[in-house]
Protein backbone atom coordinates (compact mmCIF):
# COMPACT_ATOMS: atom_id res chain seq x y z
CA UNK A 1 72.69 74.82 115.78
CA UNK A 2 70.35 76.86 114.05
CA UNK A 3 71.09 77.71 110.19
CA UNK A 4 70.21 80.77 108.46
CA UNK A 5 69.06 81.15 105.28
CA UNK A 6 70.57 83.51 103.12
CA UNK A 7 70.57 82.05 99.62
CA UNK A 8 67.49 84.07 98.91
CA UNK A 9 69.25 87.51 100.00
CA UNK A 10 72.35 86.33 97.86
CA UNK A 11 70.15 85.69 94.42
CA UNK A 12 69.21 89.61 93.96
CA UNK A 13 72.70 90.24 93.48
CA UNK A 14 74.08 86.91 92.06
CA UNK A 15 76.61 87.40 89.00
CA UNK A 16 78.19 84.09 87.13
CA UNK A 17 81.30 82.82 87.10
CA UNK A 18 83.42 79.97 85.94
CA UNK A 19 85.80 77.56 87.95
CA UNK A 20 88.19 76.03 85.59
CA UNK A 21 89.59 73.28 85.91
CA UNK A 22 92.76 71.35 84.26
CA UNK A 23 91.89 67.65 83.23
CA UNK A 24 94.37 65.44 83.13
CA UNK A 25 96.59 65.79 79.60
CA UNK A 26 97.60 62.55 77.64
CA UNK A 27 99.67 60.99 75.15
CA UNK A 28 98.54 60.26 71.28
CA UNK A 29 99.80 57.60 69.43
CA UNK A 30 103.80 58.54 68.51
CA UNK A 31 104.10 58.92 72.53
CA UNK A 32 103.64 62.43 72.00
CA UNK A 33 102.27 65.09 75.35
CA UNK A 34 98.86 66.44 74.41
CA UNK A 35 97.87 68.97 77.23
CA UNK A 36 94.66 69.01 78.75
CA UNK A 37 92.26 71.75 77.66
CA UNK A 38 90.98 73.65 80.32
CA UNK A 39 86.85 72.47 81.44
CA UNK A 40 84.84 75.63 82.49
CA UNK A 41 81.84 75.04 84.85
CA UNK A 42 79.92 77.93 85.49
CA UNK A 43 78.41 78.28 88.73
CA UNK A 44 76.41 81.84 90.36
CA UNK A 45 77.53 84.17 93.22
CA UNK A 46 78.05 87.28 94.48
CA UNK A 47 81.94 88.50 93.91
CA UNK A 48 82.42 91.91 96.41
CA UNK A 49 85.15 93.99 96.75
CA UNK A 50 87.37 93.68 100.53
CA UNK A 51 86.50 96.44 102.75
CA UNK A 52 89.75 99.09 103.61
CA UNK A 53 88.41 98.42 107.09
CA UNK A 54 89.26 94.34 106.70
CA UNK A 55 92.41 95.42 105.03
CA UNK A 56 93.69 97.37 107.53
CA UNK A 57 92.64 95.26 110.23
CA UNK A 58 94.47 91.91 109.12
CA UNK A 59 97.97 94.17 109.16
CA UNK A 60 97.27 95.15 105.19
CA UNK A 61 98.08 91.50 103.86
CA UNK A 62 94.64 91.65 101.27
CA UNK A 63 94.75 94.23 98.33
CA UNK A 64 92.64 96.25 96.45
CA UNK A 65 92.39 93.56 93.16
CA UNK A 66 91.48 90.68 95.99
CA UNK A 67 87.52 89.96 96.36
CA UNK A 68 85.18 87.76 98.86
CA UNK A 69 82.60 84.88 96.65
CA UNK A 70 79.71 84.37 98.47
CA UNK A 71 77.83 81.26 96.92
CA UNK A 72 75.51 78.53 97.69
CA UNK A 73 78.30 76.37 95.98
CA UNK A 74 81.38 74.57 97.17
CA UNK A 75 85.06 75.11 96.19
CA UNK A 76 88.08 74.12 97.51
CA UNK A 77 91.58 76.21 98.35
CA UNK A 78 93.17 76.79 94.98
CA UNK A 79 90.74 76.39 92.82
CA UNK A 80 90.80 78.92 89.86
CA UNK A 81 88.17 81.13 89.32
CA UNK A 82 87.38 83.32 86.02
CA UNK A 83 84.87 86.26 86.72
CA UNK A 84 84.47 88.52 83.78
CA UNK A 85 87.47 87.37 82.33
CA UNK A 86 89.43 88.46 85.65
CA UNK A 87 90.60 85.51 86.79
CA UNK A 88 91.42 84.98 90.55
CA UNK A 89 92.48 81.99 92.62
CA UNK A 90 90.75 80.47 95.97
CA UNK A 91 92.85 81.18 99.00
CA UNK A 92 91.06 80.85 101.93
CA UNK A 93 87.66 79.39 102.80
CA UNK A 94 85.40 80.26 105.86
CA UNK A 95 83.91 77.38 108.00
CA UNK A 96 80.05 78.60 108.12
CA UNK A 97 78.55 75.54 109.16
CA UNK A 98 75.54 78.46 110.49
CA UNK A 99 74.66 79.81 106.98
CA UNK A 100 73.65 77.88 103.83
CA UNK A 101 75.88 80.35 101.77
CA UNK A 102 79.95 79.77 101.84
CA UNK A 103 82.55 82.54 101.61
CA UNK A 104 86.00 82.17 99.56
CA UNK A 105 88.67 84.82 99.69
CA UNK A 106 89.90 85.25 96.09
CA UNK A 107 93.12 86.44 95.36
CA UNK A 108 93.43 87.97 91.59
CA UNK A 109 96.04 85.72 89.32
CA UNK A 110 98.77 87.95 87.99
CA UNK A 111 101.00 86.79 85.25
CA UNK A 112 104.37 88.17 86.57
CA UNK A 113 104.07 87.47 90.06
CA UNK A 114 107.59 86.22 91.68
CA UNK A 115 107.49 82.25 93.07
């Protein structure tokens, strides 16, 4: 199969971002819990809006506060994601073995969201 190249298109309107990610906490001397800081990577992509049009058509189940990452990088399905200091959560990824850029579905963290 033949891939396309898109990475070029996507660097005009590239923006970075930061996954972060929990290491492992541990225990100091008296047995005490230490938690782990958070690590920060930053990586570069392009974070869009959803269209009303994909919204509507998936039976409204995506809001307005969700977004699509398009990146040349690789993430994995809950993975967090801090973008301006908005920070969102991976929820879905797209197979696109045809393209050399992958797209994530983010889904914006919210303090006070029910379990």
């Amino acid at each position: 199969m033949r891939r396309f190249g898109f990475a070029g298109v996507l660097r005009k309107y590239e923006q970075p971002y930061d996954i972060v990610r929990m290491a492992g906490g541990s225990r100091n001397d008296d047995g005490d819990w230490i938690p782990a800081t958070p690590e920060r990577v930053t990586y570069r992509g392009s974070v869009q809006p959803i269209s009303a049009r994909l919204r509507a058509a998936e039976g409204g189940m995506y809001t307005e506060t969700d977004r699509m990452l398009y990146t040349t990088a690789q993430h994995s399905t809950g993975d967090l994601v801090d973008v301006a200091g908005v920070q969102y959560k991976v929820d879905e990824t797209t197979e696109r073995s045809y393209s050399d850029v992958n797209q994530y579905l983010l889904r914006k963290v919210v303090a006070n969201a029910p379990v």
